[in-house]
N, C-alpha and C. Protein backbone atom coordinates (compact mmCIF):
# COMPACT_ATOMS: atom_id res chain seq x y z
N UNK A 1 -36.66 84.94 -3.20
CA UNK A 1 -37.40 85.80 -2.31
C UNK A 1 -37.27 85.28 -0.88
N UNK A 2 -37.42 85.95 -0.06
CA UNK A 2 -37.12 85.92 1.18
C UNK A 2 -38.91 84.86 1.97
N UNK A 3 -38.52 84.46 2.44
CA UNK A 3 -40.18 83.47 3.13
C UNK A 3 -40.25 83.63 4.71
N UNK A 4 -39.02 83.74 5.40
CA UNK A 4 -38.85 84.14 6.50
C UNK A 4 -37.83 85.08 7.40
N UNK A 5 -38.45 85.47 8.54
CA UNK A 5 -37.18 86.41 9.11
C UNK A 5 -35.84 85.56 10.26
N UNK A 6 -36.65 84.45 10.35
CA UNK A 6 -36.12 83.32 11.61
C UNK A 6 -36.88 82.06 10.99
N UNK A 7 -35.86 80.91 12.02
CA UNK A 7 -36.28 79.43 11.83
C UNK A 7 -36.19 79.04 12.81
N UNK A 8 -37.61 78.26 13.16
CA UNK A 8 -37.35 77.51 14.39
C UNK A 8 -37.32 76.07 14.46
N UNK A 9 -35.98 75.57 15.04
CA UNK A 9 -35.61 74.13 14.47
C UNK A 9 -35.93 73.48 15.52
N UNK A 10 -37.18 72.90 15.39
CA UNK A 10 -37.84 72.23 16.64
C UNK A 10 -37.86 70.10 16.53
N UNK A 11 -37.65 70.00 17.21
CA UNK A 11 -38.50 67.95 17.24
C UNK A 11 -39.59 68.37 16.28
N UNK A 12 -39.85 66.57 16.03
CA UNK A 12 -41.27 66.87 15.35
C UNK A 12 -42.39 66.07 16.63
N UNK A 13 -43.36 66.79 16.34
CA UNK A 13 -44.61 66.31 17.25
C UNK A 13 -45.34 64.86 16.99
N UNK A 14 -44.87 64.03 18.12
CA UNK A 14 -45.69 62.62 18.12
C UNK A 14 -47.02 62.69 17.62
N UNK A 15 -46.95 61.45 17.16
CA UNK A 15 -48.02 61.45 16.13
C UNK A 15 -49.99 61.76 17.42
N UNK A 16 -49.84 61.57 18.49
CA UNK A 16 -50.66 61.49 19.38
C UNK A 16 -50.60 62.56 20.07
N UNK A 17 -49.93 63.48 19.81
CA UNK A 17 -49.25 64.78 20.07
C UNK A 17 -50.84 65.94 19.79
N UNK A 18 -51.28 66.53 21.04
CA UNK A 18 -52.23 67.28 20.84
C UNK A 18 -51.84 68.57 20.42
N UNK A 19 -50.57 69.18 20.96
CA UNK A 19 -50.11 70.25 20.37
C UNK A 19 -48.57 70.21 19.64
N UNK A 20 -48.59 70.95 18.49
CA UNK A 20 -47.72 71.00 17.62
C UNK A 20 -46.48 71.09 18.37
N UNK A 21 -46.27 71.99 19.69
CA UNK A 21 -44.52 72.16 19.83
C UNK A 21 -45.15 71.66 21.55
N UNK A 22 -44.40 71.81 22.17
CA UNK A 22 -43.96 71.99 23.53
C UNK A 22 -44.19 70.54 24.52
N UNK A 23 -43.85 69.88 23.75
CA UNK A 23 -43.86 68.37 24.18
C UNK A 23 -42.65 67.78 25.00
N UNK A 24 -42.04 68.46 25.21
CA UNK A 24 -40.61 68.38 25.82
C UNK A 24 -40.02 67.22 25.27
N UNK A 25 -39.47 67.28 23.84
CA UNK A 25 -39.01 66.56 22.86
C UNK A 25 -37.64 66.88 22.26
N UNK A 26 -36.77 66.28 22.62
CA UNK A 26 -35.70 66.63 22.11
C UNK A 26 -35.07 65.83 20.42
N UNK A 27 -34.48 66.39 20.02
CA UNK A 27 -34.03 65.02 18.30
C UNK A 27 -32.91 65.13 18.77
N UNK A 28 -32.21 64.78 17.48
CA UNK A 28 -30.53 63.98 17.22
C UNK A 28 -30.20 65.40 16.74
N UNK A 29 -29.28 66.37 16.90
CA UNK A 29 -28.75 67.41 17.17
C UNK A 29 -28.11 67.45 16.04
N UNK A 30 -27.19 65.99 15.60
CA UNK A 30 -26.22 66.41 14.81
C UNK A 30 -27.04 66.26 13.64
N UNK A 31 -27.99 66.52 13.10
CA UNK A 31 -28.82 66.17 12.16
C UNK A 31 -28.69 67.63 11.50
N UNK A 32 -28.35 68.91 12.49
CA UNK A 32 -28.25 70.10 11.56
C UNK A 32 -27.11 71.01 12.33
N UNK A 33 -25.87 69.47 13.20
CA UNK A 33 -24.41 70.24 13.32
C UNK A 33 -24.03 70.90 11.95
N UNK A 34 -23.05 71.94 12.02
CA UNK A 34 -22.36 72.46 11.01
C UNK A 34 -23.55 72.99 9.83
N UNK A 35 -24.70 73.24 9.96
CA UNK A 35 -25.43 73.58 8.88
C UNK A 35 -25.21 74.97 8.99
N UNK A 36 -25.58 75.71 7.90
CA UNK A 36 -25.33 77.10 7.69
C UNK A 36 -26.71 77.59 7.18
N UNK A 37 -27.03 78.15 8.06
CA UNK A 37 -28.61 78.80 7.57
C UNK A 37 -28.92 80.32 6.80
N UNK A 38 -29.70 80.32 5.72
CA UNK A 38 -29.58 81.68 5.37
C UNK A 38 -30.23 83.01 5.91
N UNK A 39 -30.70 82.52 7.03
CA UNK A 39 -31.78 83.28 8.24
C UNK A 39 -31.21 82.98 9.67
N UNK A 40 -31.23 84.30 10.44
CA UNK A 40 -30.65 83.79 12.12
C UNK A 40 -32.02 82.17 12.38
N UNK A 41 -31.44 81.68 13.46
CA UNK A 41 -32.27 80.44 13.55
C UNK A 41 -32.31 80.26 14.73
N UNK A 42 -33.19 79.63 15.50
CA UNK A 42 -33.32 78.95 17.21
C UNK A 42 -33.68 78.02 17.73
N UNK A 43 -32.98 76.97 18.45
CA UNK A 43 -33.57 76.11 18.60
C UNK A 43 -34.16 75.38 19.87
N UNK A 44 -34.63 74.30 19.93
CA UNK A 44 -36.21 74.14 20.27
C UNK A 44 -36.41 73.09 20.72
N UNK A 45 -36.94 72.40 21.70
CA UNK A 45 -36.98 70.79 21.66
C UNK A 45 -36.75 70.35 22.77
N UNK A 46 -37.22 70.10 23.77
CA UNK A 46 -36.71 69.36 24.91
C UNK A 46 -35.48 69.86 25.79
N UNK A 47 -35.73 71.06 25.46
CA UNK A 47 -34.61 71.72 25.95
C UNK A 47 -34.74 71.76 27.70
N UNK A 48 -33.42 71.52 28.44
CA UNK A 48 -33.56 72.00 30.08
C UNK A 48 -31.88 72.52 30.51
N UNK A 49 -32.15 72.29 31.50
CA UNK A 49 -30.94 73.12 32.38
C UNK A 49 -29.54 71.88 31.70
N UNK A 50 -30.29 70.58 32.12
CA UNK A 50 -29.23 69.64 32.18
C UNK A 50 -29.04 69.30 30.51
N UNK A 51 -29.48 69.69 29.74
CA UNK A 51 -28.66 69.74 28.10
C UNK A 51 -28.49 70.66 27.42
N UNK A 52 -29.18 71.89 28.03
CA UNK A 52 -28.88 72.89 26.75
C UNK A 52 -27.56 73.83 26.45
N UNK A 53 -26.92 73.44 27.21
CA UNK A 53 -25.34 73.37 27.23
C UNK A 53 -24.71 72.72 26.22
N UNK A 54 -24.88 71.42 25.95
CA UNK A 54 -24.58 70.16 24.91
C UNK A 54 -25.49 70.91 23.60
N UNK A 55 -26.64 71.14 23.72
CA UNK A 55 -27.35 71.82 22.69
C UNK A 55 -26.65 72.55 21.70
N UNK A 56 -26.10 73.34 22.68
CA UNK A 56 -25.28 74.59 21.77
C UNK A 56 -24.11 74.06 21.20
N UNK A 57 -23.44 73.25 21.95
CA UNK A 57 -21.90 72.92 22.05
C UNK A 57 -22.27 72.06 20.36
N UNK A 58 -23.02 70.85 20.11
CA UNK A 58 -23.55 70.22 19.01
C UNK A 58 -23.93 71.27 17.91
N UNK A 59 -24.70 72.04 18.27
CA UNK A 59 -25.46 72.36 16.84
C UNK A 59 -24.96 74.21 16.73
N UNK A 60 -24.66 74.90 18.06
CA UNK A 60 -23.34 76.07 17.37
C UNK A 60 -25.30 77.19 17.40
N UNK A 61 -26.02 76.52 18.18
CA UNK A 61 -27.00 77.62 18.15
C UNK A 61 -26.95 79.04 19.08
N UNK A 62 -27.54 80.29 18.58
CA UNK A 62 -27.05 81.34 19.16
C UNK A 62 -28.50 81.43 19.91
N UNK A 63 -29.58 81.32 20.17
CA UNK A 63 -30.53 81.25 20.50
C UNK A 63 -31.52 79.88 20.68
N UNK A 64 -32.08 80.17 22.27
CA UNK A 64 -32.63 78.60 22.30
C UNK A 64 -34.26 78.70 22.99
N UNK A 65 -35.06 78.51 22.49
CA UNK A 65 -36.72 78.44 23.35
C UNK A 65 -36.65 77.06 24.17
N UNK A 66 -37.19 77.75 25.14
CA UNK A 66 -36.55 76.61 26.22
C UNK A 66 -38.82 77.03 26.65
N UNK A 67 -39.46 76.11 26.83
CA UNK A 67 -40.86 75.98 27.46
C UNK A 67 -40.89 75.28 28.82
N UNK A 68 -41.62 73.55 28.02
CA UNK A 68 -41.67 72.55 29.23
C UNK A 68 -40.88 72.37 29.56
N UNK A 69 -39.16 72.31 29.36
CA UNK A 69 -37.99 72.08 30.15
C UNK A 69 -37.99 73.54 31.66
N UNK A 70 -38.33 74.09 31.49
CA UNK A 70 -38.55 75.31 32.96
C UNK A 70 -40.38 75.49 33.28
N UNK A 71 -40.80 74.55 33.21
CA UNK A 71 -42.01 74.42 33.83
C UNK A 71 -42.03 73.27 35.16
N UNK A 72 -42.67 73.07 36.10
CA UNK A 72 -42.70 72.56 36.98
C UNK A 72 -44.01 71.38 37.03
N UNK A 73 -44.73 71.92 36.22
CA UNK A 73 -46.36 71.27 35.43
C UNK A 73 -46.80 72.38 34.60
N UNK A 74 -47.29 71.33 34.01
CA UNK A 74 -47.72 71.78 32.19
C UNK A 74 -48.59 73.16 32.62
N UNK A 75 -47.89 73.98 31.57
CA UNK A 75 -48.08 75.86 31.93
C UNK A 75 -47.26 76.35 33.01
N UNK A 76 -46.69 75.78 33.88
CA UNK A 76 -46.23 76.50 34.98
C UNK A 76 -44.87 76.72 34.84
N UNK A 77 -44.61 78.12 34.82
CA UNK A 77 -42.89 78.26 34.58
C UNK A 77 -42.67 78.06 36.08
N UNK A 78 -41.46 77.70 36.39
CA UNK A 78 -40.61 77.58 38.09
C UNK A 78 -39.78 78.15 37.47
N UNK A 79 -39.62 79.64 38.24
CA UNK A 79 -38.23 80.16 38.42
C UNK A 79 -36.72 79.90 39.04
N UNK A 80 -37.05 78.91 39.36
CA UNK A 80 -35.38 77.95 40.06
C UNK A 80 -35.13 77.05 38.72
N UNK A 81 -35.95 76.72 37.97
CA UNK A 81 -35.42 76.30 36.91
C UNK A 81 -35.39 76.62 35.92
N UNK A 82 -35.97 78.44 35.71
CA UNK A 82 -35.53 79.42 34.71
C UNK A 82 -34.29 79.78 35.12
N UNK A 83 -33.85 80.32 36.19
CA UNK A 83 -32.52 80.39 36.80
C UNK A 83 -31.53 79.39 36.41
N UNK A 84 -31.92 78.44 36.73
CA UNK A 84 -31.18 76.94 36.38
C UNK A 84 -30.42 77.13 34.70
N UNK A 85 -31.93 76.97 34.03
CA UNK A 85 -31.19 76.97 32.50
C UNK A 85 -30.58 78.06 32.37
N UNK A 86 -30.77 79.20 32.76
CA UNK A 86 -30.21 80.61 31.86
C UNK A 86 -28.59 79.85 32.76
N UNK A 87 -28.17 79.74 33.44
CA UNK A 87 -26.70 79.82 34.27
C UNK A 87 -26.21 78.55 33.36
N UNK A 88 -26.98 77.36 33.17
CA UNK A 88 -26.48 76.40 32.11
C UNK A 88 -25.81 76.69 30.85
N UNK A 89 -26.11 77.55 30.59
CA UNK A 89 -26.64 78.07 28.94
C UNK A 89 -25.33 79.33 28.78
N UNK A 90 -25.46 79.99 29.66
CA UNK A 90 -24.66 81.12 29.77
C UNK A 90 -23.35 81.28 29.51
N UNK A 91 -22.54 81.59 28.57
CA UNK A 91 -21.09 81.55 28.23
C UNK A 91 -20.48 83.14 28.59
């Protein structure tokens, strides 16, 4: 049976970690290079302008949630560095 429509392949949250995701946390990438998922998938983690290029190039992801990496302070998106990542990212 089916359990989901998507996966989101995120870091895991420090143990002192008040909220579950958006810790601007990146992992070891090749931990799910070459994996083949049976659901589209996206990934997650410490993502910014200056890696999520390498992101993709490593793990072959077609979709990426990018948060605290385009914030400027915690909640605040900056649009020079939404700009930033999307032109990083962009093939």
């Amino acid at each position: 049976a089916k359990v989901a429509d998507q996966i989101l392949v995120d870091a895991k949250a420090p143990k002192d970690a008040v909220l579950p995701g958006g810790n601007g946390l990146a992992f070891d990438w090749t931990l799910i290079a070459g994996r083949r998922w049976s659901v589209p998938w996206l990934l997650a983690g410490g993502l910014t302008a200056q890696n999520g290029a390498l992101a993709i190039q490593k793990t072959g992801a077609r979709q990426l949630d990018v948060s605290s990496g385009v914030e400027s302070a915690p909640g605040i998106k900056d649009a020079e560095k939404i700009r930033a990542f999307i032109a990083a990212v962009a093939t």
